[in-house]
PDB file of N, CA and C in Angstrom:
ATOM      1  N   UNK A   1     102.515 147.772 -72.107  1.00  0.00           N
ATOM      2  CA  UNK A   1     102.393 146.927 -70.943  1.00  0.00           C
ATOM      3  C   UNK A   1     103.691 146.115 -70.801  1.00  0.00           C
ATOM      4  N   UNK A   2     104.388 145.915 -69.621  1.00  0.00           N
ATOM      5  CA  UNK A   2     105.592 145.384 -69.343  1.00  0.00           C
ATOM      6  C   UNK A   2     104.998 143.534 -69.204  1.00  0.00           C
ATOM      7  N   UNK A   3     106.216 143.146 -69.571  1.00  0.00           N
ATOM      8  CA  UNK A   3     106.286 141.394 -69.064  1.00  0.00           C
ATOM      9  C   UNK A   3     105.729 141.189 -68.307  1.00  0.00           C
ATOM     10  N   UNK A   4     105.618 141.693 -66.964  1.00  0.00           N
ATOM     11  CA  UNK A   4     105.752 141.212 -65.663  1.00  0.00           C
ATOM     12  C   UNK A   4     103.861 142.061 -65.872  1.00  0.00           C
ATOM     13  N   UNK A   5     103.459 142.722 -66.198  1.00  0.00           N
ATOM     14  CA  UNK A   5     102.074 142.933 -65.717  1.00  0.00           C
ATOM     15  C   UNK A   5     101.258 141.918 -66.906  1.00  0.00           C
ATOM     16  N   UNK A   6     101.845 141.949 -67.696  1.00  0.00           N
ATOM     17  CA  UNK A   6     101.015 140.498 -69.158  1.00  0.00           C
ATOM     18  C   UNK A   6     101.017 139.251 -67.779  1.00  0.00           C
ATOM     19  N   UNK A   7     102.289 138.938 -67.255  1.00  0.00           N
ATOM     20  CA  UNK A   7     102.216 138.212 -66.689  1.00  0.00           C
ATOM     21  C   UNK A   7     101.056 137.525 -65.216  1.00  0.00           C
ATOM     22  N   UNK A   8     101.318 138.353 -64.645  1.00  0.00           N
ATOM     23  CA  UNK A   8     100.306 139.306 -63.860  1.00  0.00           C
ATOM     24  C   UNK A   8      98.842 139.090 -64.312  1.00  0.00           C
ATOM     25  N   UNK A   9      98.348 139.567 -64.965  1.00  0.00           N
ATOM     26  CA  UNK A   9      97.437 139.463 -65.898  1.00  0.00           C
ATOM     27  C   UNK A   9      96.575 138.255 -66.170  1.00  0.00           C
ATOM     28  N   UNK A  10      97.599 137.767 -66.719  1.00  0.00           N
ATOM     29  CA  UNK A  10      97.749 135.884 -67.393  1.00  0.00           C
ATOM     30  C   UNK A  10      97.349 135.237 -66.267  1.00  0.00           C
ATOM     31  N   UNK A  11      98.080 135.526 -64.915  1.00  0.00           N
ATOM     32  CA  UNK A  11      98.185 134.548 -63.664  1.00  0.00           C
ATOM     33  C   UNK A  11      96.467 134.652 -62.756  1.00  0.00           C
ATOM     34  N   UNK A  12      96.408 136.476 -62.973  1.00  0.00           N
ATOM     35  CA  UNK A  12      95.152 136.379 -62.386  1.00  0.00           C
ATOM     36  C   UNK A  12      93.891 136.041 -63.274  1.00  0.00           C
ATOM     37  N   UNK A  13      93.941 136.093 -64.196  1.00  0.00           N
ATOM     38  CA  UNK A  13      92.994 135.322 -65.403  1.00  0.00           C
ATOM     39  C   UNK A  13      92.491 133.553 -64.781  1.00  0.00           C
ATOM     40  N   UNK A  14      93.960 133.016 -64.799  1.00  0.00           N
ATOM     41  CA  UNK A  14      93.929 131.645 -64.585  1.00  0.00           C
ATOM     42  C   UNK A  14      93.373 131.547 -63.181  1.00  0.00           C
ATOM     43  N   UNK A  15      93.539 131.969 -62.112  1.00  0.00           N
ATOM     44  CA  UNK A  15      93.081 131.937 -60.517  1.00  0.00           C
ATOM     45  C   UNK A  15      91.501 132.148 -61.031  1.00  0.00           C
ATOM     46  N   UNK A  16      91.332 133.323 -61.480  1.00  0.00           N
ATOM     47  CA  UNK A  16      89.854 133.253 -61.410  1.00  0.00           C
ATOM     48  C   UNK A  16      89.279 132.324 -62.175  1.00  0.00           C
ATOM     49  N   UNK A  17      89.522 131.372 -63.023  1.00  0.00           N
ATOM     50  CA  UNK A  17      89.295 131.150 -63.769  1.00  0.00           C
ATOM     51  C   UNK A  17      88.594 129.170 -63.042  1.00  0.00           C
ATOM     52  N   UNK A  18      89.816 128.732 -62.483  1.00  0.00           N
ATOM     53  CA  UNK A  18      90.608 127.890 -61.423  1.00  0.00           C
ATOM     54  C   UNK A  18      88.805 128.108 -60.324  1.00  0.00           C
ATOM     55  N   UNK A  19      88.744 128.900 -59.762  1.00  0.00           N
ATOM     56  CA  UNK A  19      87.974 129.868 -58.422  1.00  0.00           C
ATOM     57  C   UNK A  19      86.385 129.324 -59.521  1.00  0.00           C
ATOM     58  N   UNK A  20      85.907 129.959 -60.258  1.00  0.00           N
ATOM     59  CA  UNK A  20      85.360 129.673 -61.007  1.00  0.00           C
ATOM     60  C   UNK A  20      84.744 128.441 -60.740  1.00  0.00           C
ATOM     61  N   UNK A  21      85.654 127.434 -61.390  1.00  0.00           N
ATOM     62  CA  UNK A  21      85.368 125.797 -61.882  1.00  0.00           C
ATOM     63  C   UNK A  21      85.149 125.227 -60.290  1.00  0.00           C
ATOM     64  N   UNK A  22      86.392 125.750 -59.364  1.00  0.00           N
ATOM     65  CA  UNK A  22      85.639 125.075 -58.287  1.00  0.00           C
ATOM     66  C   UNK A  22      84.527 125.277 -57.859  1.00  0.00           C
ATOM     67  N   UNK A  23      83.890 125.794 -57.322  1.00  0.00           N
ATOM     68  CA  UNK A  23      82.633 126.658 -56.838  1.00  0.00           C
ATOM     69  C   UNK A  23      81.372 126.607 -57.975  1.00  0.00           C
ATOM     70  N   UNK A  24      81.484 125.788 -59.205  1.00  0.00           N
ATOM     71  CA  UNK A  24      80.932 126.010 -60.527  1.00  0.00           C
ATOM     72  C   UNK A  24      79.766 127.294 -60.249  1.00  0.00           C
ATOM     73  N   UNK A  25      81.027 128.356 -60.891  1.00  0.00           N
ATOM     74  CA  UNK A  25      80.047 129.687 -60.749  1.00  0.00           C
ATOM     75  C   UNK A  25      80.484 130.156 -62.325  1.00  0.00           C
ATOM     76  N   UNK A  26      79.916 131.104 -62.826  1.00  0.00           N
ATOM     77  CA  UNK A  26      80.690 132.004 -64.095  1.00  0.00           C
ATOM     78  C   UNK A  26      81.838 132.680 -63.634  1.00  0.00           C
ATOM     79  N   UNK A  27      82.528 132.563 -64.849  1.00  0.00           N
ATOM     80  CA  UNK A  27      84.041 133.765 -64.640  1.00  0.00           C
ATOM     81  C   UNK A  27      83.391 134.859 -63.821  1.00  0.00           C
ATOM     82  N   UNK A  28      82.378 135.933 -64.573  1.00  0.00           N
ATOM     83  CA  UNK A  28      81.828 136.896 -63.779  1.00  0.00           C
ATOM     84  C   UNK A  28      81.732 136.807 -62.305  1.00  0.00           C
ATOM     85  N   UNK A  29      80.856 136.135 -62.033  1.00  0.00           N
ATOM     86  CA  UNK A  29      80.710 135.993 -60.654  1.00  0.00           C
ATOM     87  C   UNK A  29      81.960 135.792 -60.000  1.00  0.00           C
ATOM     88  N   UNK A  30      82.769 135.125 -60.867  1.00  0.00           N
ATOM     89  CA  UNK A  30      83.993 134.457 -59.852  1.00  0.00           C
ATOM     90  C   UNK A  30      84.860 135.602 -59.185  1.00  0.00           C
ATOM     91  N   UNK A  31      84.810 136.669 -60.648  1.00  0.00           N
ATOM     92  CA  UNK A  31      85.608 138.197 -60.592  1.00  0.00           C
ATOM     93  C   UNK A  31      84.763 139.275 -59.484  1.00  0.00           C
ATOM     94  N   UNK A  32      83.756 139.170 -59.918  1.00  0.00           N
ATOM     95  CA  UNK A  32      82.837 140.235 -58.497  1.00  0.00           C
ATOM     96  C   UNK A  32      82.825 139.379 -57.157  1.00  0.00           C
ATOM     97  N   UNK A  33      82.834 138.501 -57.055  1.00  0.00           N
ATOM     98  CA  UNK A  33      83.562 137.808 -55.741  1.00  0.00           C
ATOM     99  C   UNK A  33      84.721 138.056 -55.020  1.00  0.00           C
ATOM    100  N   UNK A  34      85.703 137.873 -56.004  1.00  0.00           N
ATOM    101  CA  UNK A  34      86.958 137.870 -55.491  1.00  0.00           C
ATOM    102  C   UNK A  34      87.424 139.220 -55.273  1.00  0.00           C
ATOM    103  N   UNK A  35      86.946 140.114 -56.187  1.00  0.00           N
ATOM    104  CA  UNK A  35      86.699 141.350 -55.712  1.00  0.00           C
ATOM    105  C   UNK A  35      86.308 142.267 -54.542  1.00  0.00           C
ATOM    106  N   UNK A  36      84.975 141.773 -54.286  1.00  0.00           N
ATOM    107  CA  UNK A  36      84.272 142.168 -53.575  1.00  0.00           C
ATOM    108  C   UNK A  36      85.158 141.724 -51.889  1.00  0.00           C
ATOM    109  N   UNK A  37      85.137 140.605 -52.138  1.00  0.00           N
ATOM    110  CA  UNK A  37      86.223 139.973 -50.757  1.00  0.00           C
ATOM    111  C   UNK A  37      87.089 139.425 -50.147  1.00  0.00           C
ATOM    112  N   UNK A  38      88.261 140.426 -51.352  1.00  0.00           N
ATOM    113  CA  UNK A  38      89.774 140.305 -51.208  1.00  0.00           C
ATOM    114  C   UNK A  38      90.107 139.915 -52.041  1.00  0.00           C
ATOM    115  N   UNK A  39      90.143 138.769 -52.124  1.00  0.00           N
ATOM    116  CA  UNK A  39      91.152 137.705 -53.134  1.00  0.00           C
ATOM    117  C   UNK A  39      91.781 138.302 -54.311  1.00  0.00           C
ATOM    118  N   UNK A  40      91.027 139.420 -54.907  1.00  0.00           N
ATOM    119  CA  UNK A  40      92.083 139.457 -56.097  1.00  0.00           C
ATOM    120  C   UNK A  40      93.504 140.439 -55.358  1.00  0.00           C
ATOM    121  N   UNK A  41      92.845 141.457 -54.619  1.00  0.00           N
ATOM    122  CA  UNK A  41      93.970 141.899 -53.735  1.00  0.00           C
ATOM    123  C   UNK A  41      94.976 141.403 -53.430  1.00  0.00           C
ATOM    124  N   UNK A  42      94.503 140.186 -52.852  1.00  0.00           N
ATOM    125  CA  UNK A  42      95.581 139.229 -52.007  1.00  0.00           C
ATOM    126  C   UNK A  42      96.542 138.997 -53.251  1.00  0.00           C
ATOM    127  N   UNK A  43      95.833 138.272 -54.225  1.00  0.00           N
ATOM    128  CA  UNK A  43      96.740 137.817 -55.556  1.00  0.00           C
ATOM    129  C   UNK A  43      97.826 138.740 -56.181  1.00  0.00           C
ATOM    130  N   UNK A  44      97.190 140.040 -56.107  1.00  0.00           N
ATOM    131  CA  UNK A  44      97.770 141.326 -56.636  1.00  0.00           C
ATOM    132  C   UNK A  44      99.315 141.570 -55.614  1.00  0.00           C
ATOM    133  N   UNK A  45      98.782 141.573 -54.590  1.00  0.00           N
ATOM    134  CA  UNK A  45      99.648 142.593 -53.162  1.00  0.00           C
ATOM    135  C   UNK A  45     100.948 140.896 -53.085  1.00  0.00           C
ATOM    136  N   UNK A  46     100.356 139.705 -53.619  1.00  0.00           N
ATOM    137  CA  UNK A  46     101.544 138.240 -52.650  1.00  0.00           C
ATOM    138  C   UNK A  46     101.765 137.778 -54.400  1.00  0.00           C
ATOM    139  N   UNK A  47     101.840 138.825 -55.562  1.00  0.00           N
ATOM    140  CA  UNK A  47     102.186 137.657 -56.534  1.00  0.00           C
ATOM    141  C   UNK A  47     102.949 136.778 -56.760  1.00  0.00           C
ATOM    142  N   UNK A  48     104.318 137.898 -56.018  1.00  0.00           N
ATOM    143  CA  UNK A  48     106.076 137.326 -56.023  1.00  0.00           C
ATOM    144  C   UNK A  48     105.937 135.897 -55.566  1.00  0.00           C
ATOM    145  N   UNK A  49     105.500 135.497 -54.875  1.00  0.00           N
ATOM    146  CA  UNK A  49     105.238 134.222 -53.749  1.00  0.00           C
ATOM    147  C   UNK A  49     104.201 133.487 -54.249  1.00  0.00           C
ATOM    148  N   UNK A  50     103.005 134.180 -54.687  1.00  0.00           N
ATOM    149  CA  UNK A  50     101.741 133.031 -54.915  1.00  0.00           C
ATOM    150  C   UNK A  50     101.901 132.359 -56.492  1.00  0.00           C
ATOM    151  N   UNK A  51     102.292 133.251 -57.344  1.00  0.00           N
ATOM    152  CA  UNK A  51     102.658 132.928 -58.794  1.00  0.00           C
ATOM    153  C   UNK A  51     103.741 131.535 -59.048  1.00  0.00           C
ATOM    154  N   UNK A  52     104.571 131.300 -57.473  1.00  0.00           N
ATOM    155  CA  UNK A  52     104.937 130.311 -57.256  1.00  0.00           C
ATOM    156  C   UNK A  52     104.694 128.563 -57.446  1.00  0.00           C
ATOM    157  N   UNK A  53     103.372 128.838 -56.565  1.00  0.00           N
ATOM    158  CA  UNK A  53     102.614 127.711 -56.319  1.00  0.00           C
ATOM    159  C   UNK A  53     101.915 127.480 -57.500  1.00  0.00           C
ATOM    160  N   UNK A  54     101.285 126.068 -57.019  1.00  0.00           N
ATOM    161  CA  UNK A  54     100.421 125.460 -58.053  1.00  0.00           C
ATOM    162  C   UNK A  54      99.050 126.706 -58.036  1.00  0.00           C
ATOM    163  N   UNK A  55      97.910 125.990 -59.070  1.00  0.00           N
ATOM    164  CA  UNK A  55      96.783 127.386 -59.064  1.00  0.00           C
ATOM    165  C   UNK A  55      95.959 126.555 -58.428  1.00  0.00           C
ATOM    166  N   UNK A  56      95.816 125.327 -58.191  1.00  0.00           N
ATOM    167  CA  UNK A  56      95.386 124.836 -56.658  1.00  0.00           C
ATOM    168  C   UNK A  56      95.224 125.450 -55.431  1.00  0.00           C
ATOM    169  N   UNK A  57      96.929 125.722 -55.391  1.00  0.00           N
ATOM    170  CA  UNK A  57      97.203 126.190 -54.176  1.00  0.00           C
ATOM    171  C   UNK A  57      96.687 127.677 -53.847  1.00  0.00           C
ATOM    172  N   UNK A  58      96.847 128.500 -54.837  1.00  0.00           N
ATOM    173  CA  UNK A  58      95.971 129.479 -55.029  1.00  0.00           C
ATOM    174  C   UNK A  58      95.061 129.499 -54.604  1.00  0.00           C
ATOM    175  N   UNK A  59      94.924 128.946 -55.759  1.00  0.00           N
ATOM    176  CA  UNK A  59      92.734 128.687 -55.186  1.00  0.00           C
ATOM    177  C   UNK A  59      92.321 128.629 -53.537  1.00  0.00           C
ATOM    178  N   UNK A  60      92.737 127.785 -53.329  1.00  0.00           N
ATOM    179  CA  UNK A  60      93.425 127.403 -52.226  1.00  0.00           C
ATOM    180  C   UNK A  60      93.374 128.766 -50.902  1.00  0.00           C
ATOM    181  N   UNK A  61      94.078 129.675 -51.012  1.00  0.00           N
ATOM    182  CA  UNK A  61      94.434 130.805 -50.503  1.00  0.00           C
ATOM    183  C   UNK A  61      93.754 131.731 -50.390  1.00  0.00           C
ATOM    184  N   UNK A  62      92.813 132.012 -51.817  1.00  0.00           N
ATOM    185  CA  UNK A  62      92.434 133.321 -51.975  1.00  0.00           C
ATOM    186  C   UNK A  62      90.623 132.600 -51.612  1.00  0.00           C
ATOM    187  N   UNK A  63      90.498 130.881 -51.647  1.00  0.00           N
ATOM    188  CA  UNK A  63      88.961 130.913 -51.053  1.00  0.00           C
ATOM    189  C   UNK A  63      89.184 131.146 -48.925  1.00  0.00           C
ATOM    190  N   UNK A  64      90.514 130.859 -48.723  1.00  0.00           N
ATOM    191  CA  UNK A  64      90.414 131.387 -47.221  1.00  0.00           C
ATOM    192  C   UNK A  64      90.642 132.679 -46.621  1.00  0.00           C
ATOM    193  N   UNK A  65      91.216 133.878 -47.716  1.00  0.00           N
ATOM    194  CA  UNK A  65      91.028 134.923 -47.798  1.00  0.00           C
ATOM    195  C   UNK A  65      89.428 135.876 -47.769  1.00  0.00           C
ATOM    196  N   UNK A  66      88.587 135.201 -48.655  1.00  0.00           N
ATOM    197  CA  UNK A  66      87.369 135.617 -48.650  1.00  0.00           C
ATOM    198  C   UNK A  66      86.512 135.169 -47.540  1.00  0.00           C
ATOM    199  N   UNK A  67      86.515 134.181 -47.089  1.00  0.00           N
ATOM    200  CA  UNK A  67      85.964 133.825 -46.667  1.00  0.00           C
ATOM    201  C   UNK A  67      86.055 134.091 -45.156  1.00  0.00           C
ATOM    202  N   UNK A  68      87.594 134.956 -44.275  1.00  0.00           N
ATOM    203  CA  UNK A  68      88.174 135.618 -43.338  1.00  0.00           C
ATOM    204  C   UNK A  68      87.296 136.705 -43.578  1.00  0.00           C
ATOM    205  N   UNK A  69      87.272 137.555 -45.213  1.00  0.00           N
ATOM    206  CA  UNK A  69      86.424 138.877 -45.347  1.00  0.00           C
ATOM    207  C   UNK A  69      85.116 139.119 -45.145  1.00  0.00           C
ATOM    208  N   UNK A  70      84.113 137.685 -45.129  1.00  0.00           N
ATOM    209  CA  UNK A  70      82.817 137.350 -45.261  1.00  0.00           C
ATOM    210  C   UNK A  70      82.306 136.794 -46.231  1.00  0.00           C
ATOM    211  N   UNK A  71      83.506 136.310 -47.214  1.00  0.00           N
ATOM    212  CA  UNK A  71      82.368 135.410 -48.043  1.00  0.00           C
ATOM    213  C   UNK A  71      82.363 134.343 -47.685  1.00  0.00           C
ATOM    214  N   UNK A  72      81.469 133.797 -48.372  1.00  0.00           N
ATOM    215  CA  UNK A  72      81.418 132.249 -48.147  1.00  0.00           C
ATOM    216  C   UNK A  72      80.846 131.172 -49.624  1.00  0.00           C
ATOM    217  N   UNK A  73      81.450 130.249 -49.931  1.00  0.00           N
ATOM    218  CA  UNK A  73      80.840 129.687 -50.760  1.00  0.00           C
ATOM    219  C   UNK A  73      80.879 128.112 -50.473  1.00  0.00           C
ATOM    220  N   UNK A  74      80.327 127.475 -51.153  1.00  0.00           N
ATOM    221  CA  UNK A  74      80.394 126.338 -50.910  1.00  0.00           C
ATOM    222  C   UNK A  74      80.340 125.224 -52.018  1.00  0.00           C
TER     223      UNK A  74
END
């Protein structure tokens, strides 16, 4: 495995993780969520740029991503 996918990896760990605590859901759920409606995509396809920001800001991104797809949480 190269740097950059550990990295990768590491970053989307922490988002879901982040996604999670807000929403107080389980990691699981947080992962078949974000799954299910986009967000990890988004994270995957904008890392160059999102790996940037705080994991706020993230968070941030990938709950208005899902929620464009049909999810919704609250």
């Amino acid at each position: 495995m190269s740097r950059l996918e550990s990295n990768q990896i590491e970053y989307l760990v922490c988002c879901i993780g982040s996604f999670a605590e807000r929403f107080s859901i389980t990691n699981a759920s947080a992962y078949k969520y974000l799954d299910k409606f986009g967000g990890l995509d988004f994270l995957i396809k904008h890392y160059d740029l999102e790996h940037t920001f705080s994991i706020d800001d993230a968070t941030d991104d990938i709950t208005r991503i899902c929620s464009r797809n049909g999810g919704y949480l609250q």
